[in-house]
N, C-alpha and C. Protein backbone atom coordinates (compact mmCIF):
# COMPACT_ATOMS: atom_id res chain seq x y z
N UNK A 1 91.16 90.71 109.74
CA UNK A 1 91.37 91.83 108.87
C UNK A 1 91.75 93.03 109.73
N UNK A 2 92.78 93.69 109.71
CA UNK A 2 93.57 95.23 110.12
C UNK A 2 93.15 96.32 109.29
N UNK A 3 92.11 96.86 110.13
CA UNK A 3 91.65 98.38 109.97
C UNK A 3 92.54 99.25 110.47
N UNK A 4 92.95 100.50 109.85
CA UNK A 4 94.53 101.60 109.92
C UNK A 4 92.94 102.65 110.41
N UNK A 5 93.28 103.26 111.68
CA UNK A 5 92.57 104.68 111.18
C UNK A 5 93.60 105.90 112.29
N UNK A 6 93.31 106.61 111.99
CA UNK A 6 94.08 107.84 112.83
C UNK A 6 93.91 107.74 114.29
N UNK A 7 92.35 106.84 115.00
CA UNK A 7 92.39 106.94 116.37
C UNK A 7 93.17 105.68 116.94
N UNK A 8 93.54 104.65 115.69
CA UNK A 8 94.61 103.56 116.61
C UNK A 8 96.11 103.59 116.73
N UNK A 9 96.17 104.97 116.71
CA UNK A 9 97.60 105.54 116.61
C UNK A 9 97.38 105.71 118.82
N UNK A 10 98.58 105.07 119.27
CA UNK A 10 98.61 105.51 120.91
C UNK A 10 99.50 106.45 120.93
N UNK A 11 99.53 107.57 121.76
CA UNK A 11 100.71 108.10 122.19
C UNK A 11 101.91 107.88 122.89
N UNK A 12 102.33 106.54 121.73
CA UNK A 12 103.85 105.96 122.48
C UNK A 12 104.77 106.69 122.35
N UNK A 13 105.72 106.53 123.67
CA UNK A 13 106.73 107.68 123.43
C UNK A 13 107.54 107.19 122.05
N UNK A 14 108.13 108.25 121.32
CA UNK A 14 109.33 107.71 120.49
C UNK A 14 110.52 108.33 120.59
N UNK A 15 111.38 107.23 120.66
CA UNK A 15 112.81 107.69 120.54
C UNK A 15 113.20 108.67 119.86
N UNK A 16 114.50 108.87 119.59
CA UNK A 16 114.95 110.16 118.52
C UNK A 16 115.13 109.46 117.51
N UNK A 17 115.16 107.91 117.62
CA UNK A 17 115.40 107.04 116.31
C UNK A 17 114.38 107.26 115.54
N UNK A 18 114.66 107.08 113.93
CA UNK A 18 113.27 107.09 113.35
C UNK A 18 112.97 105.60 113.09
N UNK A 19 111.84 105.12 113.05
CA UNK A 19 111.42 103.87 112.25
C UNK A 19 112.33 103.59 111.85
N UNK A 20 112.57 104.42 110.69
CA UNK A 20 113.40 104.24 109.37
C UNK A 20 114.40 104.98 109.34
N UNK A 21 115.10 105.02 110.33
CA UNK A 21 116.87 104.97 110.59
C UNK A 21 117.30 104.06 109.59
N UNK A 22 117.11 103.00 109.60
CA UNK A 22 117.66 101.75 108.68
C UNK A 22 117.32 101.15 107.39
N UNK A 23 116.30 101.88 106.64
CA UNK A 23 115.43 102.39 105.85
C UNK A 23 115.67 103.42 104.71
N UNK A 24 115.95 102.65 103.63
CA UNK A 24 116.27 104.11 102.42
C UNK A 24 115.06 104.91 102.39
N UNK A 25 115.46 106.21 101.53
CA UNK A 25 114.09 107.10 102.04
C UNK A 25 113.44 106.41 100.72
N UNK A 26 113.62 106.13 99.79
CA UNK A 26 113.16 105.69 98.22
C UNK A 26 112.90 104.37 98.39
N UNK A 27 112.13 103.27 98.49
CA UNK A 27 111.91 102.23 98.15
C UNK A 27 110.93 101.57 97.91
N UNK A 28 110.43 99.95 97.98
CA UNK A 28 109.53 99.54 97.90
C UNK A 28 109.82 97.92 98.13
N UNK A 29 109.53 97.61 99.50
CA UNK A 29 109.93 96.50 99.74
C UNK A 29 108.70 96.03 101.08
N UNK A 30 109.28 94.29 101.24
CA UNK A 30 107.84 93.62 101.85
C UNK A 30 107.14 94.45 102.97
N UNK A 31 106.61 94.44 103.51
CA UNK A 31 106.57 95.24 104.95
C UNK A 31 106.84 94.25 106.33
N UNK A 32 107.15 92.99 105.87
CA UNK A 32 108.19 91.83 107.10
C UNK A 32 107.82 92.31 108.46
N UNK A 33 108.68 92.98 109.03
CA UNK A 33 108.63 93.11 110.40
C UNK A 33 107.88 94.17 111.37
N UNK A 34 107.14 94.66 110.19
CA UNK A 34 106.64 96.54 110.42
C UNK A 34 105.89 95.91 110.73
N UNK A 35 104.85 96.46 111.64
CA UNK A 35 103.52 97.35 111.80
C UNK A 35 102.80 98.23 111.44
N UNK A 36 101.26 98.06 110.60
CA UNK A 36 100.82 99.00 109.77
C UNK A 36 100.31 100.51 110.94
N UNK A 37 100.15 99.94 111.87
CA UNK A 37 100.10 100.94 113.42
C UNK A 37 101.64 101.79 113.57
N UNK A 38 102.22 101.31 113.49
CA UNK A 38 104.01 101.94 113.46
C UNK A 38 104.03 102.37 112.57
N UNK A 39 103.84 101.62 111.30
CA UNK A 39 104.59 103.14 109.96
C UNK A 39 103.78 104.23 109.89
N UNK A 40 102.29 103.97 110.46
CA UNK A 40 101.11 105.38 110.60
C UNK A 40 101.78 106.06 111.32
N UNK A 41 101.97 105.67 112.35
CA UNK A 41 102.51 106.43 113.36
C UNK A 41 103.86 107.48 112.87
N UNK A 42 104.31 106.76 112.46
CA UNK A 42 106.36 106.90 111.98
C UNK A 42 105.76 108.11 110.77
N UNK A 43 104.64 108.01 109.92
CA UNK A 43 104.43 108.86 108.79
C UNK A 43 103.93 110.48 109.22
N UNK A 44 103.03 110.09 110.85
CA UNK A 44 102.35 110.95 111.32
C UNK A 44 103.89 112.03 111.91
N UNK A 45 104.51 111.19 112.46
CA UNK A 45 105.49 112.13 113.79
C UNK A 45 106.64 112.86 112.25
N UNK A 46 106.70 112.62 110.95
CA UNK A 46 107.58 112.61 110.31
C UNK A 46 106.90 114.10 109.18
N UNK A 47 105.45 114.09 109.86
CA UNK A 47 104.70 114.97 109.02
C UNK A 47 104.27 114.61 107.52
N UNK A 48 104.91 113.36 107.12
CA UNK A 48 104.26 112.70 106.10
C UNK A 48 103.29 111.74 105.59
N UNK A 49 102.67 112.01 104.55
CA UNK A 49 101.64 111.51 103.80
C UNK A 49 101.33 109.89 103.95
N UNK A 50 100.02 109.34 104.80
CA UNK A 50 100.24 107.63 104.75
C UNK A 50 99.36 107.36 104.16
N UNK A 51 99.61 106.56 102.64
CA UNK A 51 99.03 105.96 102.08
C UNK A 51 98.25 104.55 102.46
N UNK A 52 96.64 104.38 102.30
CA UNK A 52 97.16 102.62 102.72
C UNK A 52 95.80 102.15 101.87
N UNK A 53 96.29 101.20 101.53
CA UNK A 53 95.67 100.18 100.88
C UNK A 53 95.11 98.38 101.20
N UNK A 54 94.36 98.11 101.54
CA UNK A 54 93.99 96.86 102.55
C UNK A 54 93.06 95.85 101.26
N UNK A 55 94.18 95.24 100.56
CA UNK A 55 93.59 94.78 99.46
C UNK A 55 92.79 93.65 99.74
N UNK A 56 92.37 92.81 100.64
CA UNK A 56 91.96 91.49 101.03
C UNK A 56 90.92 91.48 100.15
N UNK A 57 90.31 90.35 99.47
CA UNK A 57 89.27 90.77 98.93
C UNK A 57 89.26 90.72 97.44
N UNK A 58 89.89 91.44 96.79
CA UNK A 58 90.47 91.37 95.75
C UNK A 58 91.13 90.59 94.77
N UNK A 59 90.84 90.58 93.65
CA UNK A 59 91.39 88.69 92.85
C UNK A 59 91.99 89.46 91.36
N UNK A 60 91.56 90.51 91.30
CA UNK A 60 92.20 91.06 89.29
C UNK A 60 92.69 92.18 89.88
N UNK A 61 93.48 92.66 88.19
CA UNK A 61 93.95 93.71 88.05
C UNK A 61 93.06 95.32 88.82
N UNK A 62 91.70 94.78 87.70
CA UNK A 62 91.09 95.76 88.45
C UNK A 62 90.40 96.29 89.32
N UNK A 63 90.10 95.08 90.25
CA UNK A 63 89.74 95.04 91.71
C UNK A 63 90.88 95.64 92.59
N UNK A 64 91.92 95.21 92.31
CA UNK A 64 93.18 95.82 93.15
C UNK A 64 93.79 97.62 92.78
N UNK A 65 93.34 98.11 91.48
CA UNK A 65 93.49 99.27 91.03
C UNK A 65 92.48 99.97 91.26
N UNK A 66 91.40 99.48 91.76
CA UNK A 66 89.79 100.39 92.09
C UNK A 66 90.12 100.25 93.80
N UNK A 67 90.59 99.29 94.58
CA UNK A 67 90.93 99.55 95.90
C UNK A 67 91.61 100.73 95.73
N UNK A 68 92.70 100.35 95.31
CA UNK A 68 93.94 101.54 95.46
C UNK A 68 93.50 102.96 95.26
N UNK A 69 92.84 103.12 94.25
CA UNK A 69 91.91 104.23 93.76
C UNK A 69 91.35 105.18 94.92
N UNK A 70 90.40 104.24 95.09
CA UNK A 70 89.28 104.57 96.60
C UNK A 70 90.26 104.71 97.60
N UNK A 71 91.43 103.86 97.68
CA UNK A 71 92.00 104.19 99.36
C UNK A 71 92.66 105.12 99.23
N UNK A 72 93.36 105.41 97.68
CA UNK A 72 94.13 106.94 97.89
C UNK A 72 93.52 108.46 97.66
N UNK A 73 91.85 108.01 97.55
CA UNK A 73 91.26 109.17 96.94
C UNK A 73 91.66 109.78 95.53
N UNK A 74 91.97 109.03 94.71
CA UNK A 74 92.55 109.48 93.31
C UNK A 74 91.33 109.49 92.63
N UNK A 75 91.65 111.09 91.61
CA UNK A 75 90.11 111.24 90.77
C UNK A 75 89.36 110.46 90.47
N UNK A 76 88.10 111.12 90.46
CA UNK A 76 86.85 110.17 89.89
C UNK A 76 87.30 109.49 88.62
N UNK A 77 88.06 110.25 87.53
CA UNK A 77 88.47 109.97 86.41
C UNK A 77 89.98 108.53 85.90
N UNK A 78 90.25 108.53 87.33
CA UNK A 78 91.25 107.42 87.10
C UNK A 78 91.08 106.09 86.07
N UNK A 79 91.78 106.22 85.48
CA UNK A 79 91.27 105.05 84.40
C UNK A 79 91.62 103.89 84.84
N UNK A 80 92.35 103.36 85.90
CA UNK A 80 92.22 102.03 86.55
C UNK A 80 93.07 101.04 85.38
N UNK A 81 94.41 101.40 85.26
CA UNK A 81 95.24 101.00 85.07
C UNK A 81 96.75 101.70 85.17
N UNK A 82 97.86 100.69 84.57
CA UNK A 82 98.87 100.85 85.43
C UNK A 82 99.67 102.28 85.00
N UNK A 83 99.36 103.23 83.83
CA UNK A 83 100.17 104.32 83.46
C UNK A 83 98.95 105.03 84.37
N UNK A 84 97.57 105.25 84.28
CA UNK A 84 96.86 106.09 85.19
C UNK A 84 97.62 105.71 86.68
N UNK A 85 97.60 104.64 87.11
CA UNK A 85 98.09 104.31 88.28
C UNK A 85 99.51 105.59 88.54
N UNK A 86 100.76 104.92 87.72
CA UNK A 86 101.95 106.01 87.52
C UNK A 86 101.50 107.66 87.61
N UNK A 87 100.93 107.75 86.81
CA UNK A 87 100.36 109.45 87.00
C UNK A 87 99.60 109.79 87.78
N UNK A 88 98.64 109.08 88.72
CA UNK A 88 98.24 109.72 90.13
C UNK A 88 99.35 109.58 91.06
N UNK A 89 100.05 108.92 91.16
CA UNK A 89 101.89 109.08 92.33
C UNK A 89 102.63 109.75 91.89
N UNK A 90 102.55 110.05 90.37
CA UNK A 90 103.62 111.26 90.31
C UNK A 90 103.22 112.79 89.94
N UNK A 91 103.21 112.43 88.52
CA UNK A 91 102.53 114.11 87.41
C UNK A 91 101.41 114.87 88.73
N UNK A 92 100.33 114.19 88.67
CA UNK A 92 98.97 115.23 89.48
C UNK A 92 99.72 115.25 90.97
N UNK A 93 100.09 114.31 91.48
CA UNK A 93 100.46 114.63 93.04
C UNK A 93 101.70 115.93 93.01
N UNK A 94 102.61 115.66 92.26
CA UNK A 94 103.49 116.16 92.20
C UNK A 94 103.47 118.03 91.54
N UNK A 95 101.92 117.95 90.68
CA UNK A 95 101.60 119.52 89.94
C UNK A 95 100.81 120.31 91.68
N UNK A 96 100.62 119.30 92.12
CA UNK A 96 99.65 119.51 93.63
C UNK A 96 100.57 120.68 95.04
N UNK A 97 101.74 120.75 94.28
CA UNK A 97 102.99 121.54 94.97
C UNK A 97 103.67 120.75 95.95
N UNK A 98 104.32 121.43 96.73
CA UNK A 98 105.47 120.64 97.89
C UNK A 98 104.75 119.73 98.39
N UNK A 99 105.61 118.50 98.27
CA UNK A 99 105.23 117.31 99.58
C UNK A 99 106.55 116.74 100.64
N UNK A 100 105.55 116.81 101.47
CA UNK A 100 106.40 116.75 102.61
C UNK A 100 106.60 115.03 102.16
N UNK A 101 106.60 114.04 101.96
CA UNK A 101 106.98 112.94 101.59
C UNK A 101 106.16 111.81 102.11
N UNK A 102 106.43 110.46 102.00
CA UNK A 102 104.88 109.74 101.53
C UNK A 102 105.54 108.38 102.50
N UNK A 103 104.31 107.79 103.11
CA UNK A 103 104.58 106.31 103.57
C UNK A 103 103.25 105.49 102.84
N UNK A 104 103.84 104.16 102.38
CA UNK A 104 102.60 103.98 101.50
C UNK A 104 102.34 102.39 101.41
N UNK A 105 101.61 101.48 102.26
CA UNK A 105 101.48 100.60 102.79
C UNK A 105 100.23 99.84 101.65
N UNK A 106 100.51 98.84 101.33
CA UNK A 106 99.74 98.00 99.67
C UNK A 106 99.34 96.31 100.73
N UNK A 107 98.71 96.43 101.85
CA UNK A 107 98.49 95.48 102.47
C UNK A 107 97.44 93.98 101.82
N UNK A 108 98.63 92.76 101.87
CA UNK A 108 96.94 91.56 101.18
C UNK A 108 97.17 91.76 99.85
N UNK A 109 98.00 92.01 99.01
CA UNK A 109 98.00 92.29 97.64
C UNK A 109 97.63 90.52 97.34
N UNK A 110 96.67 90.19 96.75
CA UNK A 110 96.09 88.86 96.26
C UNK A 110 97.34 88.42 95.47
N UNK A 111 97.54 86.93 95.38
CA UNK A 111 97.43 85.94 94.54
C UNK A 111 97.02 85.13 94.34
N UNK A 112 96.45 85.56 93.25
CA UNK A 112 95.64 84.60 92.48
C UNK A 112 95.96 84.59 90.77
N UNK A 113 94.94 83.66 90.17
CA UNK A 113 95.24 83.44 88.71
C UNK A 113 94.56 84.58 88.05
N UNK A 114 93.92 85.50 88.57
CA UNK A 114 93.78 86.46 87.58
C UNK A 114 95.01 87.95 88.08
N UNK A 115 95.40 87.88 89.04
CA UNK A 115 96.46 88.66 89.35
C UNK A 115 97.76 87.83 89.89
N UNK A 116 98.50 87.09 88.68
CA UNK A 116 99.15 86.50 88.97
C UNK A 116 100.57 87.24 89.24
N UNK A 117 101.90 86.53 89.18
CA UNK A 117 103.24 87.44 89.79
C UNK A 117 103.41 88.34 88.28
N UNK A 118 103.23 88.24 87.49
CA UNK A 118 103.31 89.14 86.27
C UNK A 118 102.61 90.51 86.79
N UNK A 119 101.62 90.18 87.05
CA UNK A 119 100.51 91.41 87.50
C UNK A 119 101.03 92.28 88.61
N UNK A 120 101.69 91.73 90.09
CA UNK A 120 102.16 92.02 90.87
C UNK A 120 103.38 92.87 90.92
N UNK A 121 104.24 91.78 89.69
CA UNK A 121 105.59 93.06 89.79
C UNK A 121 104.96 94.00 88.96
N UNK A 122 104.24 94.02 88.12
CA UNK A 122 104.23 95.09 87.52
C UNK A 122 103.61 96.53 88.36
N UNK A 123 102.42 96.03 89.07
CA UNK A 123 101.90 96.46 90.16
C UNK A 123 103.33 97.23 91.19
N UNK A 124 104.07 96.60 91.50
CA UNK A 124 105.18 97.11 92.33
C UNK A 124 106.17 97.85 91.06
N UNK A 125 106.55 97.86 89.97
CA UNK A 125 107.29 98.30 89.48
C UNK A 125 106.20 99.92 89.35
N UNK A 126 105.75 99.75 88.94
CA UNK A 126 104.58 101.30 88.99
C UNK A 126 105.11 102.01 90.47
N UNK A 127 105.25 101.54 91.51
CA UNK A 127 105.56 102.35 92.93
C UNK A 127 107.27 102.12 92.87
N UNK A 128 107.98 101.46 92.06
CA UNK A 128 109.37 101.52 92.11
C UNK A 128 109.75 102.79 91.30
N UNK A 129 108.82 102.99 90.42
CA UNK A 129 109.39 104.25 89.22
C UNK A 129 108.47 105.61 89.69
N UNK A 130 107.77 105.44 91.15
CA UNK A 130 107.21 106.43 91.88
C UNK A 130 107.91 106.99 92.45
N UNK A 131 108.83 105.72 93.44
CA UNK A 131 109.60 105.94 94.47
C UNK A 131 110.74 107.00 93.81
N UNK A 132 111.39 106.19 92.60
CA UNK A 132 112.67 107.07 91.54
C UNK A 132 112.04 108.24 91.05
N UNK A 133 110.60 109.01 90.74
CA UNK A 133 110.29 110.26 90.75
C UNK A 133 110.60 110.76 91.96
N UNK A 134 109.89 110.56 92.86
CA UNK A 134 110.24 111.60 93.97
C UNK A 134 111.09 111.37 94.66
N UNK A 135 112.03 110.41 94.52
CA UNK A 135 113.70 110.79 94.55
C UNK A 135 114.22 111.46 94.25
N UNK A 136 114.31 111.84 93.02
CA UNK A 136 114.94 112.58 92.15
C UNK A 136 114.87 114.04 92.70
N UNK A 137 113.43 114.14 93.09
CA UNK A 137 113.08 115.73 93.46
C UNK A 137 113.35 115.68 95.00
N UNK A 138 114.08 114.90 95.72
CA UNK A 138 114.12 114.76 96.99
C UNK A 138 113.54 114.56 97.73
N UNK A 139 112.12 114.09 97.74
CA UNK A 139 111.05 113.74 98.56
C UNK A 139 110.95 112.37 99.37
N UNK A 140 110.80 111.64 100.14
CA UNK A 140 110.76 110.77 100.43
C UNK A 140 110.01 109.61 100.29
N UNK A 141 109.64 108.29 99.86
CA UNK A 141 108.29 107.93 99.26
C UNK A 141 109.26 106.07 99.53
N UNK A 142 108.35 105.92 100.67
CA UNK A 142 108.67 104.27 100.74
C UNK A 142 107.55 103.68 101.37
N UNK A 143 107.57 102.30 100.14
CA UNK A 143 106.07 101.77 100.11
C UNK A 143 106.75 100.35 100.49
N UNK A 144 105.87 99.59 101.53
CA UNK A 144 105.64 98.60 102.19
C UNK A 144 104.48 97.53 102.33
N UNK A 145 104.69 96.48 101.05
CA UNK A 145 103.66 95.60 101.00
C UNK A 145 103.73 94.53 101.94
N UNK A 146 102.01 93.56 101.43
CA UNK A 146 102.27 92.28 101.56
C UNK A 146 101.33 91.50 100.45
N UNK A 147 101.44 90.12 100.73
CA UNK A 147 100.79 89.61 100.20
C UNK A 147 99.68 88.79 100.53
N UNK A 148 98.69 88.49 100.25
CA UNK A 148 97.57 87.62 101.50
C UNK A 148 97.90 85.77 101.55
């Protein structure tokens, strides 16, 4: 299991390249070849927001929406589903004023039979119509899963 915290960031040099030179700023795709140590890093040097989520563990809807919850610090009041889900990434973050823009890592997303691929895209379509909010307003917001 991969624990993310701010002290396993090293001071590697970095190029002038970014990470995500090759990388739309809007998306939501596997996290394949990344490093959850690199996109911290890449979010830190970029001055933006790293989300992360380390779902292992997790088997339902709402085991995986109460992680997410807790790892993004979203109100006590979150109702732990997928339009609350939508409105803590956009409406409240977004009434919260300027953001410098978001890296947002959904690590171990379960499959299983109570969170089956129905559950999942929908799960990812919620951060696809995140990503297309703060597009729109120019912000940057690309999220990088996996699956366990």
């Amino acid at each position: 299991m991969t624990k993310v915290s701010p002290m396993s960031i090293t001071t590697a040099h970095f190029s002038s390249e970014s990470l995500f030179a090759n990388v739309p700023p809007n998306l939501v795709q596997s996290i394949r070849a990344f490093r959850v140590v690199d996109l911290q890093a890449e979010a830190a040097r970029l001055g933006q927001h790293f989300l992360y989520a380390h779902c292992s563990g997790t088997n339902t809807k709402q085991q995986v929406l109460t992680r997410i919850a807790e790892s993004f610090h979203f109100p006590k009041y979150f109702g732990k589903n997928f339009d609350a889900l939508a409105d803590c990434l956009t409406d409240l973050t977004h009434k919260a004023g300027a953001q410098p823009g978001f890296v947002v890592v959904l690590e171990h997303l379960p499959e299983t039979a109570k969170f089956d691929k129905e559950a999942r895209e929908k799960l990812l379509d919620v951060f696809r119509d995140a990503a297309d909010f703060w597009g729109d307003k120019k912000v940057q917001f690309r999220v990088f899963y996996s699956f366990e």
